[in-house]
N, C-alpha and C. Protein backbone atom coordinates (compact mmCIF):
# COMPACT_ATOMS: atom_id res chain seq x y z
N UNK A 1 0.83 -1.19 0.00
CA UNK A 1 0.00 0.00 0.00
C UNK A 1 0.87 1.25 0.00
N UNK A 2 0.98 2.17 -0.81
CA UNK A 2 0.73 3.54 -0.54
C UNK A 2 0.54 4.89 0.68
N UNK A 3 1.12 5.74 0.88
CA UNK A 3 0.32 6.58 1.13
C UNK A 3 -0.52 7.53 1.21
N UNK A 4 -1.06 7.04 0.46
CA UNK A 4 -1.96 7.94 -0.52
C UNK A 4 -3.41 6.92 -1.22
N UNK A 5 -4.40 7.31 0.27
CA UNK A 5 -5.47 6.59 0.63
C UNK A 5 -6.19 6.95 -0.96
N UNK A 6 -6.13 7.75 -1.56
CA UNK A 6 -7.22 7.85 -3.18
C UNK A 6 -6.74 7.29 -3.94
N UNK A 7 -5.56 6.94 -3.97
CA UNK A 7 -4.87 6.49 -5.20
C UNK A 7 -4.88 4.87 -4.54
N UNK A 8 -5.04 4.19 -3.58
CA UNK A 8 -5.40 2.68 -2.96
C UNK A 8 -6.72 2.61 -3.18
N UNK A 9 -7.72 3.17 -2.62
CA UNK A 9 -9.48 3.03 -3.09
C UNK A 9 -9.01 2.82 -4.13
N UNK A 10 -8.84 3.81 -5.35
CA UNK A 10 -9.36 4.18 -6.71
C UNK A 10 -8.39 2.83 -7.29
N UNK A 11 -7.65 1.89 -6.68
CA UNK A 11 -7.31 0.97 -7.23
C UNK A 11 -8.15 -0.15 -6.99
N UNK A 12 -8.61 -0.21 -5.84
CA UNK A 12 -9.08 -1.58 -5.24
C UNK A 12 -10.62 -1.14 -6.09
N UNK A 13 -10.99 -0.40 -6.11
CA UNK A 13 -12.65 -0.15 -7.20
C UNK A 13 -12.01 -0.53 -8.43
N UNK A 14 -11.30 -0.05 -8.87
CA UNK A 14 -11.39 -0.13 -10.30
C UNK A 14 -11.28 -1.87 -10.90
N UNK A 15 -10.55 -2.72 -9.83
CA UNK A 15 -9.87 -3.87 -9.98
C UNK A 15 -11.13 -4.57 -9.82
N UNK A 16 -12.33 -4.23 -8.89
CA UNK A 16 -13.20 -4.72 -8.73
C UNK A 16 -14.40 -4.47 -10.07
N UNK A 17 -14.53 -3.20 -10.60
CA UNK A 17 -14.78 -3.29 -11.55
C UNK A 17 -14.32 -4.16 -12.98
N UNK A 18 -12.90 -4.29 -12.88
CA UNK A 18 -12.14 -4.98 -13.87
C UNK A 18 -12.46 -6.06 -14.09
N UNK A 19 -12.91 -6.73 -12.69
CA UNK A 19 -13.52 -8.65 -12.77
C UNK A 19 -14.30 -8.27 -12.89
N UNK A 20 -15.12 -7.51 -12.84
CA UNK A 20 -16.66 -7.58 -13.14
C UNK A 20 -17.00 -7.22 -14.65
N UNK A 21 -16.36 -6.56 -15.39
CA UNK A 21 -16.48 -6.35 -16.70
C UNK A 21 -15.55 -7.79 -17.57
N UNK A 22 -14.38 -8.28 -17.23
CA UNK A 22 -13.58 -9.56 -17.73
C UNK A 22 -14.90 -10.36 -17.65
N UNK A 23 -15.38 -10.38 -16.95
CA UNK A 23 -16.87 -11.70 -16.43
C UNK A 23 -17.64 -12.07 -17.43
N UNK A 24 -17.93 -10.29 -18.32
CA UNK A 24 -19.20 -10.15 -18.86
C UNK A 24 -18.57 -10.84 -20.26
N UNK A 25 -19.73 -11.57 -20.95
CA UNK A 25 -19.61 -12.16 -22.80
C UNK A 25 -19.43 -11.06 -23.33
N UNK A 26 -18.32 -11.28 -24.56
CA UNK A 26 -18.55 -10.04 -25.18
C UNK A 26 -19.25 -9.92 -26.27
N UNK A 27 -20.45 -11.30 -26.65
CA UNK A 27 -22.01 -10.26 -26.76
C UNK A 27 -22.73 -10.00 -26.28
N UNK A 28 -22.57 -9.52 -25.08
CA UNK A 28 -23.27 -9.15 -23.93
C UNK A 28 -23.07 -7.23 -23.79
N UNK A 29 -22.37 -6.86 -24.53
CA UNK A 29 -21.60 -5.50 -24.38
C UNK A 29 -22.77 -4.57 -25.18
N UNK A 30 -23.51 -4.94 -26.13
CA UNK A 30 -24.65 -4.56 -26.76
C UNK A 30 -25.74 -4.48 -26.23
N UNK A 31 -26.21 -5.46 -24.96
CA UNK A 31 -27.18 -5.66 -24.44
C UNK A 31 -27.81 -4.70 -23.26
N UNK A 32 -29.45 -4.29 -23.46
CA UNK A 32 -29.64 -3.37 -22.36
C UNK A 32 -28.98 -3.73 -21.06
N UNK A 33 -28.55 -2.70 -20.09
CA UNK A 33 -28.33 -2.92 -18.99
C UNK A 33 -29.17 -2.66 -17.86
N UNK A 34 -28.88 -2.35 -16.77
CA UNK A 34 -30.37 -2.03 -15.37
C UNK A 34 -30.43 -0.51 -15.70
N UNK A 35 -29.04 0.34 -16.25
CA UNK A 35 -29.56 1.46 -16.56
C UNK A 35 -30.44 1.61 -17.56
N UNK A 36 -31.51 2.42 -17.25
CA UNK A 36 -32.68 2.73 -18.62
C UNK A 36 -31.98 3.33 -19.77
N UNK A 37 -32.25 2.76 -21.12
CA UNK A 37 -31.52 3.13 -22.40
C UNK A 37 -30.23 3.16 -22.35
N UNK A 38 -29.30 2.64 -21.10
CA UNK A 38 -28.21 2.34 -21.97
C UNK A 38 -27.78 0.68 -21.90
N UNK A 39 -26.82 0.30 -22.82
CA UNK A 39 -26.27 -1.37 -22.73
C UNK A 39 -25.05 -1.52 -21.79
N UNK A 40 -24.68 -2.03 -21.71
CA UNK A 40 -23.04 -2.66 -20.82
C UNK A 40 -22.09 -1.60 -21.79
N UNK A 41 -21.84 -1.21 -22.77
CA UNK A 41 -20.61 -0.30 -23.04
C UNK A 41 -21.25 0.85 -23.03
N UNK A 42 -22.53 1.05 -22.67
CA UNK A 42 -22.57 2.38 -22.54
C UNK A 42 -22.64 2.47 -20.86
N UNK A 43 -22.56 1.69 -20.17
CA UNK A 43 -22.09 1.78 -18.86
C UNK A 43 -20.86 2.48 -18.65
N UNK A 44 -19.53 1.36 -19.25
CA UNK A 44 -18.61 1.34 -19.27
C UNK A 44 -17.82 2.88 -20.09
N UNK A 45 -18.79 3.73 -20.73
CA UNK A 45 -18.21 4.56 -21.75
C UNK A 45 -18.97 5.41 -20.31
N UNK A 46 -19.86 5.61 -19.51
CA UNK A 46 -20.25 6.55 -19.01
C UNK A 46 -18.75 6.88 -17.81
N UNK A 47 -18.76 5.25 -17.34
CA UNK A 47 -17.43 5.13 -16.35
C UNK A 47 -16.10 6.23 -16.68
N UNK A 48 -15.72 5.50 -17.76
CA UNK A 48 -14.96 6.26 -18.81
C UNK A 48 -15.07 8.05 -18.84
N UNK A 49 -16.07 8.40 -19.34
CA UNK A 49 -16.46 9.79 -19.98
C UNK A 49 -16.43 10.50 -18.66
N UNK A 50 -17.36 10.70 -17.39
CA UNK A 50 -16.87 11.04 -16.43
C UNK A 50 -15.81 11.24 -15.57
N UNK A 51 -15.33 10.24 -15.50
CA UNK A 51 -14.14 10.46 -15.18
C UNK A 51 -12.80 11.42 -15.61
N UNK A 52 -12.97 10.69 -16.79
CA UNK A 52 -11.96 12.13 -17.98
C UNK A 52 -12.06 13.19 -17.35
N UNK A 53 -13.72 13.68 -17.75
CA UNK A 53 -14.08 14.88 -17.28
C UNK A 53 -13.86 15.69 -16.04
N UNK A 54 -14.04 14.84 -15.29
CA UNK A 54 -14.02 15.47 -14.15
C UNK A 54 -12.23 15.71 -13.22
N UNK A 55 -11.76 14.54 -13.90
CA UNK A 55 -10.13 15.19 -13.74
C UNK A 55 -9.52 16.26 -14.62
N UNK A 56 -10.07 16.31 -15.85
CA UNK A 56 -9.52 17.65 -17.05
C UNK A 56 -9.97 18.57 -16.64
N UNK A 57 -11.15 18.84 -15.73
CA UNK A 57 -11.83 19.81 -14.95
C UNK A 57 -10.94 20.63 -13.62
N UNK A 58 -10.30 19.07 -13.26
CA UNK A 58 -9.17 20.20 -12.40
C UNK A 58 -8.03 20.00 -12.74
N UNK A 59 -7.32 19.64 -14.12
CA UNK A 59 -6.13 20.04 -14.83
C UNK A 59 -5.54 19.04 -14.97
N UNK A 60 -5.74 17.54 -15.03
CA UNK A 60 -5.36 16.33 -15.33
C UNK A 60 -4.62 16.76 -16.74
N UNK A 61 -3.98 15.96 -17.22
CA UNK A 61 -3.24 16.19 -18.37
C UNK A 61 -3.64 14.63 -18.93
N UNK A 62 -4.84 14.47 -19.66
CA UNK A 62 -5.31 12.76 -19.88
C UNK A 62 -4.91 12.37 -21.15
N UNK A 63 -4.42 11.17 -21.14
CA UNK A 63 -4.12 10.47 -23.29
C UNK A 63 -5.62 10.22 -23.68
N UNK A 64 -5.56 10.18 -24.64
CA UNK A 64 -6.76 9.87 -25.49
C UNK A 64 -7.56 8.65 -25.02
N UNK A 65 -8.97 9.24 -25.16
CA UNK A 65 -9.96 8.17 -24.62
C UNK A 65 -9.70 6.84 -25.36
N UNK A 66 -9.65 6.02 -24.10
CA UNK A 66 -9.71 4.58 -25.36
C UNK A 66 -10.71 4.50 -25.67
N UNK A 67 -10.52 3.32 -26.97
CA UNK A 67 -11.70 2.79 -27.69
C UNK A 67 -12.62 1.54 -27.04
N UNK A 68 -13.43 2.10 -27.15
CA UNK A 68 -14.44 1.19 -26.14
C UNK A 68 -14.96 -0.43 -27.18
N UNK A 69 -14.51 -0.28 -28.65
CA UNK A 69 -14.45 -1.77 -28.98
C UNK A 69 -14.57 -2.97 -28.20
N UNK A 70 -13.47 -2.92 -27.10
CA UNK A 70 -13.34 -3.69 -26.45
C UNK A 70 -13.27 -3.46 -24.81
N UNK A 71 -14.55 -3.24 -24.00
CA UNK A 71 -14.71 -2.53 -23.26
C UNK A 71 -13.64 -2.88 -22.00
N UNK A 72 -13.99 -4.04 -21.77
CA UNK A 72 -12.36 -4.20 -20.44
C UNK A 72 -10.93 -3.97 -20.66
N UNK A 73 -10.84 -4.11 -22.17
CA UNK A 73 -9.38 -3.66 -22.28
C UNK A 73 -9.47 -2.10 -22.17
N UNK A 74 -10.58 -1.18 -22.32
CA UNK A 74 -10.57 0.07 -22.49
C UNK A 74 -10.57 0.32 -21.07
N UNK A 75 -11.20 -0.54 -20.26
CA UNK A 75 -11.07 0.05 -18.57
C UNK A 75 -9.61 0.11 -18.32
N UNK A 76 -8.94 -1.10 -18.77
CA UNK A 76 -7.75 -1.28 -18.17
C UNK A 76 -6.72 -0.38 -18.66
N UNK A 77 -7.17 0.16 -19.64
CA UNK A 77 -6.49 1.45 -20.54
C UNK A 77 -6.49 2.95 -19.38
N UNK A 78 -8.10 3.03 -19.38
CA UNK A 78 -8.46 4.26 -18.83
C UNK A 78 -8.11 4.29 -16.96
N UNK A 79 -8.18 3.12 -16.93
CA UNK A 79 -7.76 3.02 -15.05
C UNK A 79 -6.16 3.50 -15.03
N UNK A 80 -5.57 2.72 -15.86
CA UNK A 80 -3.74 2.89 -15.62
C UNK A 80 -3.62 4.18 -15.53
N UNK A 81 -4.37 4.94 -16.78
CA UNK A 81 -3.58 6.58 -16.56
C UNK A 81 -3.91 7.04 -15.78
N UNK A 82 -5.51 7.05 -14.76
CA UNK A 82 -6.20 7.26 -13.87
C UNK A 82 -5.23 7.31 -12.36
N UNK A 83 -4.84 6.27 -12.55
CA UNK A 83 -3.75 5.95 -11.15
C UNK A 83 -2.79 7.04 -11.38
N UNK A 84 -2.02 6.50 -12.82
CA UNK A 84 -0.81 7.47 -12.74
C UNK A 84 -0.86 9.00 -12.25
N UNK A 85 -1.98 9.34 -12.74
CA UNK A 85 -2.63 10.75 -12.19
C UNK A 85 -3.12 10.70 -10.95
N UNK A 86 -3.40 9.76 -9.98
CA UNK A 86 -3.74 9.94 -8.39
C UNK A 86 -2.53 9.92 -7.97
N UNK A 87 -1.49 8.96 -8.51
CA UNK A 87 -0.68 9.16 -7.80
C UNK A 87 0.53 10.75 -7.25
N UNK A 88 0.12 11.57 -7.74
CA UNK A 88 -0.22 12.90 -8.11
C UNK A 88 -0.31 13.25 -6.63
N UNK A 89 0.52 13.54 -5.34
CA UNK A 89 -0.79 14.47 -3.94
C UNK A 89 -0.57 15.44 -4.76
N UNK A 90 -0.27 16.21 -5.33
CA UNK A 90 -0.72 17.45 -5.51
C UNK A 90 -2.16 17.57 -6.82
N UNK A 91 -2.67 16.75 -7.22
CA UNK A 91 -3.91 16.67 -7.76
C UNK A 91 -4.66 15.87 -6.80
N UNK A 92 -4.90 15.20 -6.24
CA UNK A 92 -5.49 14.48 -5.21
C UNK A 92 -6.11 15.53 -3.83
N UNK A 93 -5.12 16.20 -3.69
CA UNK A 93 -5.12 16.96 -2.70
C UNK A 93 -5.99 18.79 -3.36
N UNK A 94 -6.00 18.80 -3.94
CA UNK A 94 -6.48 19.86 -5.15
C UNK A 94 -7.98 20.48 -4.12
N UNK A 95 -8.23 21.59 -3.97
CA UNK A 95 -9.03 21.62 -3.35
C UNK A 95 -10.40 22.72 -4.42
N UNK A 96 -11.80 22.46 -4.46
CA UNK A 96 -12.26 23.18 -5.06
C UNK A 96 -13.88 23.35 -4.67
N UNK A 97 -14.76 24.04 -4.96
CA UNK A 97 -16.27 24.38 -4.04
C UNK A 97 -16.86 23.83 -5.04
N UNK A 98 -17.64 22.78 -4.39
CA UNK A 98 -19.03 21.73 -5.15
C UNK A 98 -19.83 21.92 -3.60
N UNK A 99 -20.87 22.22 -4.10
CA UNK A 99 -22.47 22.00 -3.69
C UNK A 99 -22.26 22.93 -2.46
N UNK A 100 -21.83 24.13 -2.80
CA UNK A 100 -21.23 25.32 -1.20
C UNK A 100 -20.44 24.67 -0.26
N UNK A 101 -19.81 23.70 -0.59
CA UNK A 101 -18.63 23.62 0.39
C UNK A 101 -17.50 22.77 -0.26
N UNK A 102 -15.81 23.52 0.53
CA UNK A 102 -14.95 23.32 -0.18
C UNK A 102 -14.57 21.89 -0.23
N UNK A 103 -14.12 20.74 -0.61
CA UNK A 103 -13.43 19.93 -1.24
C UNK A 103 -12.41 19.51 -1.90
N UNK A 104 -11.88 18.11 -2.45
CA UNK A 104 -10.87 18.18 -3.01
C UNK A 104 -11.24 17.28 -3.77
N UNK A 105 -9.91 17.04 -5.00
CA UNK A 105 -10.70 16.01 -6.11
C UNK A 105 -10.57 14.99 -5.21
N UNK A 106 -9.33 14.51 -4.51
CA UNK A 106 -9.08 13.02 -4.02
C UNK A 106 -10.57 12.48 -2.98
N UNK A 107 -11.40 13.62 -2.37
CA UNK A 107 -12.93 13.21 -1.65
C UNK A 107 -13.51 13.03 -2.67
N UNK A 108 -13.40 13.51 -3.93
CA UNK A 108 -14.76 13.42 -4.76
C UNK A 108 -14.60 12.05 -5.61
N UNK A 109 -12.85 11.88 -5.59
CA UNK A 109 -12.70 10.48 -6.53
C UNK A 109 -13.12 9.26 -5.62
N UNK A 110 -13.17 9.51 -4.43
CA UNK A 110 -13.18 8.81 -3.35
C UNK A 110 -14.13 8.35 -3.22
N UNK A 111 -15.16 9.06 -3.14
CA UNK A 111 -16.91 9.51 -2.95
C UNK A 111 -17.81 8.92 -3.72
N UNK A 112 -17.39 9.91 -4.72
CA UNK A 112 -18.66 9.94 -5.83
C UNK A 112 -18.14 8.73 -6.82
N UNK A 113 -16.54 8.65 -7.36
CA UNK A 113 -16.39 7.95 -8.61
C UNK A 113 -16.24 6.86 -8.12
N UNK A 114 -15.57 6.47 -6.56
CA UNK A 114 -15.54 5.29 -6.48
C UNK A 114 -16.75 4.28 -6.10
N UNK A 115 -17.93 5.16 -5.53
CA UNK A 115 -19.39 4.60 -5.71
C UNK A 115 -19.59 4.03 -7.07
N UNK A 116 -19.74 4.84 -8.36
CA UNK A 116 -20.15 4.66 -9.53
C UNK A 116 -19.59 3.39 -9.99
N UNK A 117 -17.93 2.85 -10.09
CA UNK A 117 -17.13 1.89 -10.18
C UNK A 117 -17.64 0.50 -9.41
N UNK A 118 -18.92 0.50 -8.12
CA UNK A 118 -18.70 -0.50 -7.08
C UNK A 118 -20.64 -0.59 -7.86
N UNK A 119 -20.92 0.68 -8.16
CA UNK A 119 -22.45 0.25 -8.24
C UNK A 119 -22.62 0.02 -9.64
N UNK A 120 -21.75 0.31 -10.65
CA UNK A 120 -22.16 -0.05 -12.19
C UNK A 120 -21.84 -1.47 -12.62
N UNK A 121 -21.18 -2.00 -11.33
CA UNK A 121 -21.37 -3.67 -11.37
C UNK A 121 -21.94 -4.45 -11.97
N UNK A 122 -23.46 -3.91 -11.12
CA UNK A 122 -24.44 -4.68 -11.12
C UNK A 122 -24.87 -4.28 -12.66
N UNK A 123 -25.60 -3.01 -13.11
CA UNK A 123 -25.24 -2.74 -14.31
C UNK A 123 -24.57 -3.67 -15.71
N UNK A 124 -23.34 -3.75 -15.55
CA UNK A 124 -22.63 -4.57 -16.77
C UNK A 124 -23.16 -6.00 -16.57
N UNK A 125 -23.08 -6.46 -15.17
CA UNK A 125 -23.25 -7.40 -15.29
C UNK A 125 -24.71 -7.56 -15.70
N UNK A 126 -25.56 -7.34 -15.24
CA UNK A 126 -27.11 -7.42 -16.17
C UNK A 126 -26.85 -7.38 -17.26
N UNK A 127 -26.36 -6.76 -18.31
CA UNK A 127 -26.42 -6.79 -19.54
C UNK A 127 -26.19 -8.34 -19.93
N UNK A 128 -25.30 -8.90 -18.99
CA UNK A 128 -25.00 -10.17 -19.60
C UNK A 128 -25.57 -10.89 -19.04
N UNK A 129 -27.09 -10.63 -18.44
CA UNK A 129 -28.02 -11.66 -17.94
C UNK A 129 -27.79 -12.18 -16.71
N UNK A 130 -26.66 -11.56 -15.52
CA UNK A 130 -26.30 -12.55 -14.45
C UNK A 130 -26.43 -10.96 -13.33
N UNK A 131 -26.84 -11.64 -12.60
CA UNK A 131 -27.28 -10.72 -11.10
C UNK A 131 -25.77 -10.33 -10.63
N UNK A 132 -25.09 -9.61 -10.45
CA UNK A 132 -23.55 -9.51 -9.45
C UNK A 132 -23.93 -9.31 -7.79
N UNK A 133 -23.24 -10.26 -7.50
CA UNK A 133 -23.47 -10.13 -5.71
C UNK A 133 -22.16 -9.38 -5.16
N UNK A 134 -22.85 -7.86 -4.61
CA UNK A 134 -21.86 -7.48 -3.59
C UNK A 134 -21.20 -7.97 -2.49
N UNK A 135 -20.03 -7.39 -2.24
CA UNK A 135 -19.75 -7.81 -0.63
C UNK A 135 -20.30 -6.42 0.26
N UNK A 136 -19.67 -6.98 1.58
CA UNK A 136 -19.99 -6.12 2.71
C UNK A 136 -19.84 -4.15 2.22
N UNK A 137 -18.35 -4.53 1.67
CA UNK A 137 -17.60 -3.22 1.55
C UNK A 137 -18.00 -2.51 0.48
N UNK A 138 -18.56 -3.32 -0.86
CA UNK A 138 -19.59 -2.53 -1.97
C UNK A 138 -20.72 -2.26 -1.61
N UNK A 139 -21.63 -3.11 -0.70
CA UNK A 139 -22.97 -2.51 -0.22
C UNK A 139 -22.45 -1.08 1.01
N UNK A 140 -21.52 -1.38 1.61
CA UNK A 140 -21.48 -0.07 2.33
C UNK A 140 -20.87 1.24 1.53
N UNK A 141 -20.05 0.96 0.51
CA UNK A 141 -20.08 2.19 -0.43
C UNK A 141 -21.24 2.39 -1.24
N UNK A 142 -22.07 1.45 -1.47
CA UNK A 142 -23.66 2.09 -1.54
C UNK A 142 -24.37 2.50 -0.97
N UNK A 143 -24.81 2.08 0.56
CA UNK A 143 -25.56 3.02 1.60
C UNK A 143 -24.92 4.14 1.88
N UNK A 144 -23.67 3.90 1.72
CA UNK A 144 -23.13 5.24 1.95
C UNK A 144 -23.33 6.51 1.19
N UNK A 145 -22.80 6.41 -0.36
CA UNK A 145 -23.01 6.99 -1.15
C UNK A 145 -24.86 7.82 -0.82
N UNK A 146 -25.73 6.50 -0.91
CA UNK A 146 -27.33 7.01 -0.61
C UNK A 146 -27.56 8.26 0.27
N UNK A 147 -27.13 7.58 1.72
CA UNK A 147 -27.18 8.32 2.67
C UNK A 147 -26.49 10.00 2.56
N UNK A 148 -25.48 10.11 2.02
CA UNK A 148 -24.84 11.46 1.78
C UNK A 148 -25.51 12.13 0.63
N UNK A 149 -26.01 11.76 -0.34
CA UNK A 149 -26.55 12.49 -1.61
C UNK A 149 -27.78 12.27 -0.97
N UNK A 150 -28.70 11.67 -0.01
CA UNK A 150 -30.30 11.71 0.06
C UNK A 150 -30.84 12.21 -1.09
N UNK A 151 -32.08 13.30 -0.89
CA UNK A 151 -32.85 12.81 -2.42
C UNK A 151 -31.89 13.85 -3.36
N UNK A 152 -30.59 14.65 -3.34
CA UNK A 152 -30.18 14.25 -4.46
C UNK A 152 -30.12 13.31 -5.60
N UNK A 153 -29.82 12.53 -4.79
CA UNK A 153 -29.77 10.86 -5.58
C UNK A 153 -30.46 11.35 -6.73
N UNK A 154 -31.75 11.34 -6.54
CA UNK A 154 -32.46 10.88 -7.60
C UNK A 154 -33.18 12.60 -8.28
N UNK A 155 -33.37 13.41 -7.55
CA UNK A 155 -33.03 14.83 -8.52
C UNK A 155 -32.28 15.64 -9.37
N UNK A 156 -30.87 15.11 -9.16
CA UNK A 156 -29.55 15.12 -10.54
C UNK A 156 -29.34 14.49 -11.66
N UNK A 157 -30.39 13.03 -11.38
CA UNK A 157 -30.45 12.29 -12.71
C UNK A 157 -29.18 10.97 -12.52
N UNK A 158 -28.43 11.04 -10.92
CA UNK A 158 -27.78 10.04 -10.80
C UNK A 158 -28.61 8.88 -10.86
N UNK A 159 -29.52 8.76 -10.06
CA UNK A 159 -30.61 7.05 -10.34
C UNK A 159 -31.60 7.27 -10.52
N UNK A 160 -32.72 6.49 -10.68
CA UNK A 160 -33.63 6.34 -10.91
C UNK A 160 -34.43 6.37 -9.02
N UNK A 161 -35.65 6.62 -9.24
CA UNK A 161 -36.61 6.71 -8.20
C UNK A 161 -36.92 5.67 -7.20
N UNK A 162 -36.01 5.84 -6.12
CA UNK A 162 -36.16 4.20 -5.40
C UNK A 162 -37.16 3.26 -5.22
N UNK A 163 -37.09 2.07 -5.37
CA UNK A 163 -38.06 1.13 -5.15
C UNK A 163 -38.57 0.38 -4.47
N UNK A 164 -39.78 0.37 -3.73
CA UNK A 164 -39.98 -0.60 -2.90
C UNK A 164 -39.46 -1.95 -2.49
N UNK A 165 -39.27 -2.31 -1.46
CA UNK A 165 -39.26 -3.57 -0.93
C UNK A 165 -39.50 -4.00 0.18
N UNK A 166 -39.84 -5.44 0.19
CA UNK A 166 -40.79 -5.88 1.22
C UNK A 166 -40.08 -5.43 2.37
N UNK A 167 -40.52 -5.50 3.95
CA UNK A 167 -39.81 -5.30 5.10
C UNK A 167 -38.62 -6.42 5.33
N UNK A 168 -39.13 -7.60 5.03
CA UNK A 168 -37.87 -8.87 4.64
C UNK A 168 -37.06 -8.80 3.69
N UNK A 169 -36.64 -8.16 2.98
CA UNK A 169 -35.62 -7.76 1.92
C UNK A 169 -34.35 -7.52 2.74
N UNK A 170 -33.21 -8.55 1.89
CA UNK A 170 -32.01 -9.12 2.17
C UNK A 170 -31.57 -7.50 2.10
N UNK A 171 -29.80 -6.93 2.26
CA UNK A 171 -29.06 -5.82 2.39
C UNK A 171 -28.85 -5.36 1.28
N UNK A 172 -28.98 -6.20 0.20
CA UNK A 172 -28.56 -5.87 -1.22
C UNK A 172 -29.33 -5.67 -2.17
N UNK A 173 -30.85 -6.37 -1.76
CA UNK A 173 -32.42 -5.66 -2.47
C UNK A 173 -32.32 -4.50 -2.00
N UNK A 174 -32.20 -4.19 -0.86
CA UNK A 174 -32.46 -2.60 -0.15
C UNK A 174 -31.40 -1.91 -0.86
N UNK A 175 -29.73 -1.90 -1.03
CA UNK A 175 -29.09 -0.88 -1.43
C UNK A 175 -29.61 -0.82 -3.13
N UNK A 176 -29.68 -1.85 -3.72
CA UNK A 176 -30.09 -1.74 -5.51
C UNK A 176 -31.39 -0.66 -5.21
N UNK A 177 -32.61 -1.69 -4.48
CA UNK A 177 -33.97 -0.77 -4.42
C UNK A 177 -33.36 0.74 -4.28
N UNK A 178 -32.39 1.03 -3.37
CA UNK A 178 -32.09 2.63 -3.27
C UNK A 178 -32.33 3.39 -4.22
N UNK A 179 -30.67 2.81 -5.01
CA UNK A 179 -30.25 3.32 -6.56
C UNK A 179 -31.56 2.76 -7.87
N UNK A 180 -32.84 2.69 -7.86
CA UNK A 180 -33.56 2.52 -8.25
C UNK A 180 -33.65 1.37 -9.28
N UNK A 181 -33.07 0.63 -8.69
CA UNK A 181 -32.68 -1.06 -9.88
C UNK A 181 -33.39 -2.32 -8.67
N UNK A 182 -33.73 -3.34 -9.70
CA UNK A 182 -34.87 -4.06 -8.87
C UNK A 182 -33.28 -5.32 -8.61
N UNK A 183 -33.42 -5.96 -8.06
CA UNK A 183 -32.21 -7.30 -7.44
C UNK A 183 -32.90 -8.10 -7.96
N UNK A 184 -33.74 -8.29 -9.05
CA UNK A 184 -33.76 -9.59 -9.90
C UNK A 184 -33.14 -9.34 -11.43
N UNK A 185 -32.73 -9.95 -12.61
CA UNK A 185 -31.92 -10.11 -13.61
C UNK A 185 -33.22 -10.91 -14.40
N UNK A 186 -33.24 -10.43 -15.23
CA UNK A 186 -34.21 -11.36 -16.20
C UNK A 186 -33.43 -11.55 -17.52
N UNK A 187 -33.29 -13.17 -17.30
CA UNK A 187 -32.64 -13.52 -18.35
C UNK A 187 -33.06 -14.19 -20.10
């Protein structure tokens, strides 16, 4: 390990994302996903596109987007430079005002991108017809994530409108139900 707690998360998500996209068929990359209107590479291109963005936003110096042809080799493209750039404290540490209060990118890569990486899981993997089961530490970067954005969540256009579930609903119906995706896969 590092010292340099954003640049360790933003590895251990991305790696977790990495098996989870290696997993998926790759004709499965075409196929709708739990997000509404988009498929598994347009998951993976959202992963992608954000991210860019939001580091060129505070002065990343990024190589060219890979080609999403081949979507896990493009993660593994877009993660490497990703690191090389956390490994960066002086971009990590970068401080700037989102939502009236100050911040830095390394909370927001922390926060926000490494949620997106742990919850678009489930996502890719639907496309390819198979449910992904979290662990402890992805469902708690999902309640977590919930709990801090409350109904942000779902007034920015990050998820969809949470969904019911019964009072007996396992930890992982409840965090999907959050982010407005049902915990069944229809194959």
């Amino acid at each position: 390990m590092t010292d340099n707690a954003t640049l360790d998360t933003y590895t251990e998500r991305a790696a977790g994302m990495q098996a989870a996209l290696d997993a998926v068929s790759s004709d499965a990359w075409d196929a709708p996903s739990a997000c509404a209107g988009w498929t598994g590479r347009d998951v993976v291109a959202h992963l992608v596109d954000t991210q860019r963005e939001f580091l060129a936003t505070h002065g990343a110096d990024l190589p060219p987007r890979p080609d999403l042809t081949d979507p896990p080799a493009a993660w593994r493209t877009h993660t490497a430079a990703v690191r090389a750039l956390l490994a960066d404290p002086g971009l990590v540490e970068r401080e700037y005002d989102s939502l009236g209060s100050r911040t830095t990118v390394g909370a927001t890569v922390d926060m926000f991108y490494g949620f997106d990486m742990v919850a678009h899981r489930w996502d890719v993997t639907a496309a390819d017809g198979r449910a992904y089961q979290f662990d402890d530490e992805g469902l708690d970067a999902i309640e977590g994530m919930v709990a801090a954005m409350g109904d942000m969540l779902y007034t920015s256009g990050v998820c969809g409108p949470a969904l019911p579930v019964p009072d007996d609903a396992d930890r992982q119906t409840r965090a999907l139900a959050a982010l407005g995706r049902s915990a069944t896969v229809t194959v």
